[in-house]
Protein backbone atom coordinates (compact mmCIF):
# COMPACT_ATOMS: atom_id res chain seq x y z
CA UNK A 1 85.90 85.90 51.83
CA UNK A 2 86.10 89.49 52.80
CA UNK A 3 89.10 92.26 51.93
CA UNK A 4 92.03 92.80 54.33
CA UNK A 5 92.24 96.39 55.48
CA UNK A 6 95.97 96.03 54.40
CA UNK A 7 95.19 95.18 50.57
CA UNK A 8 92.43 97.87 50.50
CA UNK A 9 94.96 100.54 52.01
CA UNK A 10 97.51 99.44 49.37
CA UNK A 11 94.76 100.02 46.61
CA UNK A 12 93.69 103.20 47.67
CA UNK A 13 93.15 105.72 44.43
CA UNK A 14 95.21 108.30 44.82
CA UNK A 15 92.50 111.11 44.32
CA UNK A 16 90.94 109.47 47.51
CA UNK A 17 89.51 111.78 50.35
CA UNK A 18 91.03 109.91 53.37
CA UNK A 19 90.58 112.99 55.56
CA UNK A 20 87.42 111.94 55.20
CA UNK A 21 87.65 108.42 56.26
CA UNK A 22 89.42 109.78 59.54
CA UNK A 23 86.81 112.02 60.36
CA UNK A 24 84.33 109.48 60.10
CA UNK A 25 86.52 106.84 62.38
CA UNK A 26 86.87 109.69 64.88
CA UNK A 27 83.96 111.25 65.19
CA UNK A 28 82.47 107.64 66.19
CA UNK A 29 84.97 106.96 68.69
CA UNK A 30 84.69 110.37 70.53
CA UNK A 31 81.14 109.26 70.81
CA UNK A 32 82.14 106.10 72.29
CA UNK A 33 84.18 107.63 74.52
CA UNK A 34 81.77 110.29 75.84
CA UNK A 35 79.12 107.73 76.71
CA UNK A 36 81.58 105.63 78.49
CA UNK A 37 82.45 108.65 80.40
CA UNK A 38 78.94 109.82 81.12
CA UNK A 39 77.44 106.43 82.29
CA UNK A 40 77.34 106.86 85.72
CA UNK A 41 76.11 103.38 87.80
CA UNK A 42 75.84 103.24 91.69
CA UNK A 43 74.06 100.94 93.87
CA UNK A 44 70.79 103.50 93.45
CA UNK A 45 70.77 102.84 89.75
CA UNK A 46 72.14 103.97 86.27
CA UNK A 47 72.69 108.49 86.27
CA UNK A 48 74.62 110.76 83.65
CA UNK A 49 77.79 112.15 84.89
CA UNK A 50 76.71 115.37 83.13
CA UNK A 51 73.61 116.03 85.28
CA UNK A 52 75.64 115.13 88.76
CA UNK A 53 78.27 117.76 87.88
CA UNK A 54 76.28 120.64 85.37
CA UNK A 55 79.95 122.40 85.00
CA UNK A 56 80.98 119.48 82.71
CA UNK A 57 78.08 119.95 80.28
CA UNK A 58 80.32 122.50 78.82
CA UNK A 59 82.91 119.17 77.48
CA UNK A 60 79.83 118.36 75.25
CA UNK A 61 80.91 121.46 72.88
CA UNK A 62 84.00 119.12 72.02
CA UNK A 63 82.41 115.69 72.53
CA UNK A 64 79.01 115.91 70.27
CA UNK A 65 80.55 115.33 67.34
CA UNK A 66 77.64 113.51 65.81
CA UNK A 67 77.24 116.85 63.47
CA UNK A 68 80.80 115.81 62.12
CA UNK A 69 79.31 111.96 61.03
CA UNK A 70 76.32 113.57 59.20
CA UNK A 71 78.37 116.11 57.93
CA UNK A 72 80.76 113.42 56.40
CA UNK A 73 77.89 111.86 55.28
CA UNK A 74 76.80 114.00 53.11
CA UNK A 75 80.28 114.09 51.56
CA UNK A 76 80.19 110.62 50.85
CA UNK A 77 76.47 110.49 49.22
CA UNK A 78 76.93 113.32 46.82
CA UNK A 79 80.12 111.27 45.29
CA UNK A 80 78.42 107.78 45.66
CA UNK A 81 75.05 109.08 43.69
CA UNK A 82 76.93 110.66 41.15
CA UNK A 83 79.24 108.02 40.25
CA UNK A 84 76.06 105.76 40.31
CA UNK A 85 74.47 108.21 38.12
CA UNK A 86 77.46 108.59 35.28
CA UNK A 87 77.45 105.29 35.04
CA UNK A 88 73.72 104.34 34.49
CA UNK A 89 72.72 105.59 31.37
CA UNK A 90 69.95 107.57 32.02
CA UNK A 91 67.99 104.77 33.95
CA UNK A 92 67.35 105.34 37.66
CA UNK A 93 69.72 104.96 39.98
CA UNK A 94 67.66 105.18 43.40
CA UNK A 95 67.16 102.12 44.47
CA UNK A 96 70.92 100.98 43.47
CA UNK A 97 72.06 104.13 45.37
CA UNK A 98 70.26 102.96 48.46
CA UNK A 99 71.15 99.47 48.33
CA UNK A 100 74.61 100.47 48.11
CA UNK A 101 75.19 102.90 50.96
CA UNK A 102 72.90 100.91 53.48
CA UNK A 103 74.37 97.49 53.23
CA UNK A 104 77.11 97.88 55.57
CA UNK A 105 74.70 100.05 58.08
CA UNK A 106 71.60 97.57 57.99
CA UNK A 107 73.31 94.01 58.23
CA UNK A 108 75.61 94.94 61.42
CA UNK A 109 72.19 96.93 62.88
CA UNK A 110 69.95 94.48 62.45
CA UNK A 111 72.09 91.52 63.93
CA UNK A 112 72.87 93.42 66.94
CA UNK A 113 68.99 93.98 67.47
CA UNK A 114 68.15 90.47 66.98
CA UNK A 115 71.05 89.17 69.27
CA UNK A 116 69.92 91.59 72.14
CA UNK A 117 66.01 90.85 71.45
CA UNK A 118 67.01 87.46 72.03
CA UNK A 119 68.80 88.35 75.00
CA UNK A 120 65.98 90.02 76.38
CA UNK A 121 63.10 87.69 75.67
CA UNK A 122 65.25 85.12 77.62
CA UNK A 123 65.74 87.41 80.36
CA UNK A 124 62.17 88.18 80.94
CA UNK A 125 61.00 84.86 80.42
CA UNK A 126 63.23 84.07 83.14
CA UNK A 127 61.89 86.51 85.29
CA UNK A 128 64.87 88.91 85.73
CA UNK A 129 63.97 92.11 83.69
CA UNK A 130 63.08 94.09 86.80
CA UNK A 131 66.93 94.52 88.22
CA UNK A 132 68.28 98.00 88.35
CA UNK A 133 71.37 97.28 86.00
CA UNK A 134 69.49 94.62 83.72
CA UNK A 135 66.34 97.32 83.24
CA UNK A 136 68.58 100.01 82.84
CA UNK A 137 70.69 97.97 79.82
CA UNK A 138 67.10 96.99 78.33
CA UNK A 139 66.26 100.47 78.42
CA UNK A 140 68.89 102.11 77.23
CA UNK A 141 71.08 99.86 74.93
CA UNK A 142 69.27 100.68 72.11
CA UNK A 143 68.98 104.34 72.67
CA UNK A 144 71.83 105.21 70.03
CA UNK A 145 70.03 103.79 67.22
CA UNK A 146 68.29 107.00 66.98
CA UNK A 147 71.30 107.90 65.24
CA UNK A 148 70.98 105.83 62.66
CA UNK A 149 67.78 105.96 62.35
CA UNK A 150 68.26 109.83 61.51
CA UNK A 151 71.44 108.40 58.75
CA UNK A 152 68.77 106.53 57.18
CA UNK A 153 66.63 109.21 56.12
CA UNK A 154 69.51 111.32 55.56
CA UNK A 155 70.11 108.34 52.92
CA UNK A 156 66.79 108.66 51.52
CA UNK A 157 66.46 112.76 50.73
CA UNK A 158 70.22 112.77 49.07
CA UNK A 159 69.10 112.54 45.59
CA UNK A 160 66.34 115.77 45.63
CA UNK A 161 68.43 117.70 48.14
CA UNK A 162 71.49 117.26 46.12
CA UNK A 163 69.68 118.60 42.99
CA UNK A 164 68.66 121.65 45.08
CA UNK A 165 72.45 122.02 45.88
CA UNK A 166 73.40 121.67 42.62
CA UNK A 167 71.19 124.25 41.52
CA UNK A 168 71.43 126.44 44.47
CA UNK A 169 74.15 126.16 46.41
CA UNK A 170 74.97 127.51 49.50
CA UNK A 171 71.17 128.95 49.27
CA UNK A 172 69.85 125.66 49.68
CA UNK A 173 71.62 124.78 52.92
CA UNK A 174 70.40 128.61 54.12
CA UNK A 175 67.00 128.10 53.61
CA UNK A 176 67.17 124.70 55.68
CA UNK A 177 68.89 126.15 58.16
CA UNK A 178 66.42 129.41 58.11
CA UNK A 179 63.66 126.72 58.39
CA UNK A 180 65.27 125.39 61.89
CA UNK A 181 65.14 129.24 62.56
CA UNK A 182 61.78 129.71 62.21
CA UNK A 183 60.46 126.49 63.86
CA UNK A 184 62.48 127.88 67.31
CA UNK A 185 61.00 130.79 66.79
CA UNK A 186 57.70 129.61 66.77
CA UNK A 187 58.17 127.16 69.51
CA UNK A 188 59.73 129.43 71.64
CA UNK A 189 58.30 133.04 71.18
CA UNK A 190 54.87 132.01 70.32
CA UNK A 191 54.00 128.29 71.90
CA UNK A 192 53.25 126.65 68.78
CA UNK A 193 52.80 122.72 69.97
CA UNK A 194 54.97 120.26 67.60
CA UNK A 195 56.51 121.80 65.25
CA UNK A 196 59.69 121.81 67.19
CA UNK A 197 59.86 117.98 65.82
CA UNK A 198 60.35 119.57 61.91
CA UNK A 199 63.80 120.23 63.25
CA UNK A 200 64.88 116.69 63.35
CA UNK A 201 64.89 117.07 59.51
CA UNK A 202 65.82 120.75 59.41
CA UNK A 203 68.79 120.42 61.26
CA UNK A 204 70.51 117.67 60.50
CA UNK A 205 69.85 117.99 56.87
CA UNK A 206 71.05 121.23 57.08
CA UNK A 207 74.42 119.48 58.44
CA UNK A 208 74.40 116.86 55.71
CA UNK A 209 73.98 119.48 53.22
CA UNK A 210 77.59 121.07 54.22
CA UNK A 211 78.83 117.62 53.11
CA UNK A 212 77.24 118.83 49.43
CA UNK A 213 79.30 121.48 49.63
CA UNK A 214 82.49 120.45 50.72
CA UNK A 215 82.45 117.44 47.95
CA UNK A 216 82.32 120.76 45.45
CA UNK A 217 85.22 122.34 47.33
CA UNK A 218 82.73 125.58 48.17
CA UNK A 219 83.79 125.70 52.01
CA UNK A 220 86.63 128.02 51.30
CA UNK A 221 86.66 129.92 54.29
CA UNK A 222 86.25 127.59 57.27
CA UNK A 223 87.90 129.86 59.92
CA UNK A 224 84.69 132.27 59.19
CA UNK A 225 82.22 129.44 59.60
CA UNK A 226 83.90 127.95 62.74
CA UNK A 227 84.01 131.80 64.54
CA UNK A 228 79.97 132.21 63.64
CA UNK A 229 78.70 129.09 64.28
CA UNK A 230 80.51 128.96 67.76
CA UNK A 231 79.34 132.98 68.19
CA UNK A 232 75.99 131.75 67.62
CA UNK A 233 75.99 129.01 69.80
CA UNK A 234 77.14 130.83 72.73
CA UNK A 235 74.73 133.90 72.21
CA UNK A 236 72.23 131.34 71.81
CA UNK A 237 73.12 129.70 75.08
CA UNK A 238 73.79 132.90 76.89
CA UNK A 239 70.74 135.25 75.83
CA UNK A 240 67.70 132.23 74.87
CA UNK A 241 66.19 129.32 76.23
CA UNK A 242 68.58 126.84 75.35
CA UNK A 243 70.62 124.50 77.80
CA UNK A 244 74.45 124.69 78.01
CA UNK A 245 74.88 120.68 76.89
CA UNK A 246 74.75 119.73 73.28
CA UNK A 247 73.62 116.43 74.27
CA UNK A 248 69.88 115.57 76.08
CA UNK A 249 70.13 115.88 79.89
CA UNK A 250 67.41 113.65 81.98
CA UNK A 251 64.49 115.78 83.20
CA UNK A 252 65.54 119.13 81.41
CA UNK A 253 62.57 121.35 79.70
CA UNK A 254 64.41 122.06 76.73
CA UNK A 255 66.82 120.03 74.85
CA UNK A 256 69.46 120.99 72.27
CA UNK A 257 69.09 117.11 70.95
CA UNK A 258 65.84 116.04 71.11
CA UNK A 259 64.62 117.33 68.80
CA UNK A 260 67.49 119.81 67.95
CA UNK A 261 67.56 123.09 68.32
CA UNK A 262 69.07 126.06 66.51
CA UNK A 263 71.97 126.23 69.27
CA UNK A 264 73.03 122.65 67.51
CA UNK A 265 72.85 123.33 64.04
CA UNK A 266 75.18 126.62 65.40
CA UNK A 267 77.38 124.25 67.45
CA UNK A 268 77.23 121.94 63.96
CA UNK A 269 78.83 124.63 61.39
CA UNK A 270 81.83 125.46 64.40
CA UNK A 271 82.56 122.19 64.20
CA UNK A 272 82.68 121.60 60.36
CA UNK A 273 84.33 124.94 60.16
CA UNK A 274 86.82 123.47 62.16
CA UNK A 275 87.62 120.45 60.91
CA UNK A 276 88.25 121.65 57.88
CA UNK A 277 91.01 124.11 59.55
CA UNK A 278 92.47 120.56 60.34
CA UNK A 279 92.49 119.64 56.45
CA UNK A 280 95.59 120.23 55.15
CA UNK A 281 97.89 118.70 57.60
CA UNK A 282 95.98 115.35 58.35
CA UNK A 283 95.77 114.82 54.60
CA UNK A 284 99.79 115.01 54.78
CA UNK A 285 100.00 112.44 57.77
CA UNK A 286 96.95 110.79 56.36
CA UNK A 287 99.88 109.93 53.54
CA UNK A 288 101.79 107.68 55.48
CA UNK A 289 101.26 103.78 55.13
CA UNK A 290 100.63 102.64 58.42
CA UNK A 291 98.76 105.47 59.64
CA UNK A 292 96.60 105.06 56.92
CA UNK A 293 96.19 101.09 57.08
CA UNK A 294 95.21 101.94 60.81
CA UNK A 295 92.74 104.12 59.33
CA UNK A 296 91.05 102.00 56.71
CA UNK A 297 91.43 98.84 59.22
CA UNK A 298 89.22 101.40 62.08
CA UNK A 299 87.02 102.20 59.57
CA UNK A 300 86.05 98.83 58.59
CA UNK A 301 84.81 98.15 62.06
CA UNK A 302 83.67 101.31 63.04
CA UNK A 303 80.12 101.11 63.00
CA UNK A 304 80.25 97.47 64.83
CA UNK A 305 82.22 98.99 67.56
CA UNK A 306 79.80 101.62 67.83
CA UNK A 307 76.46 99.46 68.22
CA UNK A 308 78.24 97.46 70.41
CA UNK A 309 80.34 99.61 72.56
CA UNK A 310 77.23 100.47 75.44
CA UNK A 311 77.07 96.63 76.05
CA UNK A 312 80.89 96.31 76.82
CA UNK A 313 80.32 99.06 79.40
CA UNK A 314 77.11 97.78 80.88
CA UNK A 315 78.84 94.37 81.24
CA UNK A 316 81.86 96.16 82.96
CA UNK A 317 79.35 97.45 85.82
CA UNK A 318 77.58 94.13 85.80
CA UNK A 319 80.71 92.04 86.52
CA UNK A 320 81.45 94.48 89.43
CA UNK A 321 77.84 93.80 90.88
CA UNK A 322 78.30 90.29 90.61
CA UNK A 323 81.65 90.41 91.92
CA UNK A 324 80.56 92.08 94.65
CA UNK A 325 83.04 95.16 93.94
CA UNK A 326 81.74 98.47 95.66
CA UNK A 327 80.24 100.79 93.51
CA UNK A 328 81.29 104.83 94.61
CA UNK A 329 79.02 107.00 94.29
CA UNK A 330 79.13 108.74 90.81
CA UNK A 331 81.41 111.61 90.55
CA UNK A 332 83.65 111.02 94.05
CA UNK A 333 87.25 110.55 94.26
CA UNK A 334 86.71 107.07 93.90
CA UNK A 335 84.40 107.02 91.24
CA UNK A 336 86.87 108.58 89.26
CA UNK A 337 89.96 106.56 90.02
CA UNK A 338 88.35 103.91 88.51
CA UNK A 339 87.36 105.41 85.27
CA UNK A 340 90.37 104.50 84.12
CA UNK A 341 90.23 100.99 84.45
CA UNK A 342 86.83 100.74 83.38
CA UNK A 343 87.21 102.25 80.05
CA UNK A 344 89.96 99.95 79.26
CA UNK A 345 88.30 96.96 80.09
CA UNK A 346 85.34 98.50 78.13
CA UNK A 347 87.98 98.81 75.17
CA UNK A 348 88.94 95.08 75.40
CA UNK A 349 85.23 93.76 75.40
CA UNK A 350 84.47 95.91 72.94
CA UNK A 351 86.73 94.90 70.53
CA UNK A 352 85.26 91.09 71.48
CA UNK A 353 82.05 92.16 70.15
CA UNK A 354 83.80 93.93 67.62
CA UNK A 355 85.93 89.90 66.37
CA UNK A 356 82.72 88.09 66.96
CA UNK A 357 80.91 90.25 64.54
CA UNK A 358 82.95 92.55 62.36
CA UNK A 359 82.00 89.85 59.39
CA UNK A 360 78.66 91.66 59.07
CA UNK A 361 80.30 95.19 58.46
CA UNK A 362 82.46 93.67 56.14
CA UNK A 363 82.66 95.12 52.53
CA UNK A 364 81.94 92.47 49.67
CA UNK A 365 85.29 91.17 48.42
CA UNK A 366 86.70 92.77 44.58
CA UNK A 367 85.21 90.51 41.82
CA UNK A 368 88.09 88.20 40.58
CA UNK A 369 89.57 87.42 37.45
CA UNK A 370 86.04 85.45 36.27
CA UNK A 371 83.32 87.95 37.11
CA UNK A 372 83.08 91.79 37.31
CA UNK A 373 79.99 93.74 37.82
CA UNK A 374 78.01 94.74 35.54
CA UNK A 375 78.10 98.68 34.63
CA UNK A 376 74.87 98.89 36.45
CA UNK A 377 72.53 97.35 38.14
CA UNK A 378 69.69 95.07 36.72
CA UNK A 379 66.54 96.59 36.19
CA UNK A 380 63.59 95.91 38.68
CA UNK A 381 59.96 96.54 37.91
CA UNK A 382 59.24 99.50 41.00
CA UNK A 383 62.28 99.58 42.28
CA UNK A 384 62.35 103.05 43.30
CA UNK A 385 59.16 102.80 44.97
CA UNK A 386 59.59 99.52 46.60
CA UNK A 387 63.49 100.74 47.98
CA UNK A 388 61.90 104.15 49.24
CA UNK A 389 58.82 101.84 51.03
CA UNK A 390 62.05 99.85 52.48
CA UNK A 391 63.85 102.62 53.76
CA UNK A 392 61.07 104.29 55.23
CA UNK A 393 60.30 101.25 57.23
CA UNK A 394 63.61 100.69 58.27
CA UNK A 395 64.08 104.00 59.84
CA UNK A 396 60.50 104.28 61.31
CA UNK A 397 61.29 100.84 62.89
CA UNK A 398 64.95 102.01 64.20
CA UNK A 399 63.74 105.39 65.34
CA UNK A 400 60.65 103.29 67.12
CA UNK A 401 63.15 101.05 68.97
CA UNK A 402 65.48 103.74 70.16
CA UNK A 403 62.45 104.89 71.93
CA UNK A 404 61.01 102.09 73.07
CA UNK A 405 64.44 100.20 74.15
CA UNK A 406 63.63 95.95 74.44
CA UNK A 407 62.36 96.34 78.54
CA UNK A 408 58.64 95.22 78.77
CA UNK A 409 58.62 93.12 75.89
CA UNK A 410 55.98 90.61 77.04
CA UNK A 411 54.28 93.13 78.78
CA UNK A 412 53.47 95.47 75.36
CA UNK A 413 55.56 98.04 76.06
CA UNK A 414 55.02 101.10 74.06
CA UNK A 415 55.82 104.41 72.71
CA UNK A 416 55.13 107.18 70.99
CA UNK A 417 56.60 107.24 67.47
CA UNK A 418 55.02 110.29 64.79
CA UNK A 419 51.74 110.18 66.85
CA UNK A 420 51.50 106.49 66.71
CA UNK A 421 52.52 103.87 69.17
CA UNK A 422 55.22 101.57 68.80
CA UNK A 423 55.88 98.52 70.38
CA UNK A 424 59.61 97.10 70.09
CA UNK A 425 58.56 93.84 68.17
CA UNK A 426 56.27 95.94 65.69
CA UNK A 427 59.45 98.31 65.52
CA UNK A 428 62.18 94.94 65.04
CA UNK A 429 59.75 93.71 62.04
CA UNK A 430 59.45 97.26 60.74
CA UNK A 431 63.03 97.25 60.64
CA UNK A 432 64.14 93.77 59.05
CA UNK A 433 61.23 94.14 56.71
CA UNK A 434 62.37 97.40 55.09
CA UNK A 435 65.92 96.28 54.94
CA UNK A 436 64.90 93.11 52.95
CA UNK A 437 62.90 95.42 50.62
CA UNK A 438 65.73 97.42 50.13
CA UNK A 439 67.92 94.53 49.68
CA UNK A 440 65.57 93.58 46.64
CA UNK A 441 65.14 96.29 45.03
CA UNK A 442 68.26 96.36 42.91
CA UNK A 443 70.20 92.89 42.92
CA UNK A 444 73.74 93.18 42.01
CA UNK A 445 73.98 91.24 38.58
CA UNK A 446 77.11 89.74 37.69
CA UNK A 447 78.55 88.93 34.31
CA UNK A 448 80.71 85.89 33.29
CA UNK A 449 83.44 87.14 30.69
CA UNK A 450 84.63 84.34 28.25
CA UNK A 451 88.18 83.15 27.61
C-alpha cells in the first residue's frame, strides 16, 4: 500500500519548507524539457539542437538548472542527518542516514537499468543494435545517470562536510569553491593533466554546500549572490577559455560540464541567488491546497519521470521512422513546427512510464495503529563501513554506465571510469550490489505496542 499525494498534502507540518519541494519538482522538469528540446534526429542520425544553432547555447543560462537540484539537496540532507542524529542517542547514524535518503533514488534507478539492459541484450541478440536511432538510444539513454551518480556521492560526504559547515560556515563553502579556482587555474594557465577531474567534487559540493547554508537561514542577501555569480560567469565566458553553454556540446575542447568548470559553479550561485529572490511569494502560493497537492503529487514521481523521460522521446522519433513520417532536417521551419507536437506526445508516454512504474518511487506507507518505528534504527555490526562500501559501489557503477551507455554489450564494450575500464555489465553489478549493501546496513526495526 503506498500514501496518496492527497493525504500526505493534507498532513503536511506546518513548519514544512515546500518552496523547497517546488524547486526540486521544477528544476527536474526544466531538465526534461531542455533535452526534449535539444534532441535533434534526422535521417543522418541523432545531433544537439545547441551545436546546429551556437546562438541558442545562451538558453542554457536558464535551462541548466541541475545546480538548483544539488543545491536543494543539500537543504534536505542537513535536516534529514540531524533529525537522524537527535534522535539516536549518541550511536551512529550513517548508515541509517544513507539508507534513508537513497531508497527512493536506488529502487526507481536500478529498475529502469535492468528493464533497458534487458531491452538491449534482446536487441543485440537479435541482431539490430547497429541502426542509427536504436544505437543512438543505447548510447545515450543512460547518459543522465551521471547525475545521479554525482547525488550519490553528494549523499555520502554530507555528514563531514556538514560538520565543516557547522563549524565554519560560509568559509567552508569558500574554500571549496577556491579549490575549483585553483584546479582551473592550473589546468588552464599551466597544463597540469587531470586535475581538472577534482572539480567534479569541488564544484558541485560547493553547490550542495549552499543547501547547508540556506537550511541555517545564512543566505540573507541573495540579490548580491545572484549579481556576482552571474558577473562572474559572464567575465568568465567573455575574457577565459570557457564555452558560452552551461551544458557539454559534442566535439568542443573545453566543457563547462564535464568536468565543471569555474564558469558553472559561477552560473550555480546566480541561480541559487535567484531562487531565493523567488522565496517569499511561492511560499505564499505554495499555501494554497491544490497547488500544493499538485506539488507533493509531482514530487512523488519526479525522479521516475526523469529516468524515463529520454525513452518517451526516443520512441516519439522511432514511431515516425517506422511510420515512415519525414524527418526535417534539425533546426528548419519544419523541424520546428513539429516540436510542438512532439513534446506533447513525449509528455503522454512519459507519464506511461511514469503509471507503469511510479510504485518503485513510492514512499513507504505511515505505520498504522499496530506498529510504529522504532526511535532508531537497529544496530548492525559495521554498518558504517559496509553502507559507505555500498554507496561507493553504487555510484562508481552509475557513473560507469553513464559512460559506457548499454550499446556493445556482447561485444565488451568499454570505458574509461577513474583510470580503470568499465564495462556496462561490471558497472550494472557494481550498481545493484552497492544498493543491496546499503539496503542492509541498517534494517528498519519495527515494534509491536500491546493493548
Amino acid at each position: 500500500m503506498t500514501v496518496s499525494a492527497r493525504a500526505m498534502a493534507d498532513a503536511t507540518p506546518a513548519d514544512r519548507d515546500r518552496y523547497v519541494d517546488l524547486l526540486r519538482v521544477a528544476s527536474l522538469g526544466t531538465v526534461i524539457a531542455g533535452h526534449w528540446l535539444m534532441a535533434a534526429v534526422s535521417g543522418d542520425g541523432m545531433g544537439n539542437l545547441l551545436a546546429l544553432v551556437p546562438a541558442l547555447q545562451v538558453l542554457t543560462w536558464g535551462l541548466q538548472v541541475m545546480p538548483v537540484f544539488f543545491f536543494v539537496g543539500g537543504f534536505s540532507h542537513a535536516l534529514s542527518y540531524r533529525s537522524l542524529a537527535r534522535r539516536a542517542d549518541g550511536r551512529p547514524v550513517y548508515a541509517a542516514f544513507l539508507r534513508a535518503r537513497l531508497r527512493r533514488l536506488l529502487r526507481p534507478t536500478l529498475v529502469f537499468v535492468l528493464v533497458w539492459a534487458a531491452l538491449a541484450l534482446t536487441v543485440q541478440l537479435a541482431g539490430r543494435g547497429g541502426g542509427t536511432l536504436t544505437g543512438a538510444a543505447l548510447r545515450l539513454v543512460t547518459q543522465p545517470l551521471w547525475f545521479i551518480g554525482i547525488y550519490l556521492a553528494m549523499v555520502a560526504f554530507t555528514p563531514p562536510l556538514l560538520k565543516l559547515h557547522e563549524r565554519h560556515g560560509w568559509a567552508a563553502f569558500a574554500a571549496l569553491a577556491g579549490a575549483a579556482a585553483l584546479v582551473d587555474v592550473l589546468r588552464f594557465a599551466f597544463g597540469v593533466p587531470y586535475l581538472e577531474f577534482l572539480n567534479f567534487a569541488f564544484v558541485w559540493l560547493a553547490v550542495h554546500q549552499l543547501g547547508f547554508l540556506r537550511a541555517d537561514g545564512r543566505i540573507r542577501r541573495p540579490g548580491l549572490l545572484a549579481a556576482a555569480g552571474l558577473a562572474g560567469a559572464a567575465l568568465l565566458v567573455a575574457l577565459g577559455p570557457y564555452p558560452l553553454s552551461m551544458v557539454g556540446m559534442p566535439g568542443e575542447k573545453v566543457s563547462n560540464m564535464a568536468p565543471p568548470t569555474l564558469a558553472l559553479l559561477c552560473h550555480g550561485l546566480w541561480l541559487v541567488g535567484a531562487v531565493q529572490l523567488a522565496a517569499r511569494p511561492a511560499a505564499a502560493w505554495l499555501r494554497r491546497p491544490r497547488v500544493w497537492r499538485t506539488v507533493v503529487a509531482a514530487n512523488g514521481v519526479a525522479m521516475t519521470a526523469f529516468l524515463w523521460h529520454l525513452t518517451a522521446m526516443l520512441a516519439v522519433y522511432g514511431a515516425q521512422l517506422a511510420l515512415g513520417m519525414d524527418l526535417p532536417e534539425p533546426a528548419t521551419a519544419a523541424w520546428w513546427a513539429q516540436v510542438p507536437v512532439r513534446i506533447l506526445v513525449a509528455a503522454a508516454l512519459t507519464a506511461g512510464f511514469v503509471a507503469l512504474f511510479r510504485r518503485f518511487e513510492a514512499p513507504a506507507p505511515a505505520p498504522d495503529a499496530a506498529t510504529t518505528p522504532a526511535p532508531a534504527p537497529a544496530a548492525v555490526p559495521a554498518a558504517g563501513p559496509r553502507a559507505a562500501l555500498g554507496i561507493t559501489l553504487c555510484l562508481l557503477g552509475v557513473l560507469g554506465l553513464s559512460m559506457t551507455g548499454l550499446g556493445g554489450l556482447l561485444e565488451g564494450h568499454s570505458a574509461t571510469l577513474i583510470a580503470f575500464p568499465v564495462t556496462a555489465p561490471a558497472a550494472i553489478g557494481m550498481a545493484v550490489a552497492g544498493a543491496w549493501l546499503v539496503e542492509r546496513s541498517a534494517p528498519v526495526r519495527r515494534v509491536r505496542l500491546r493493548g
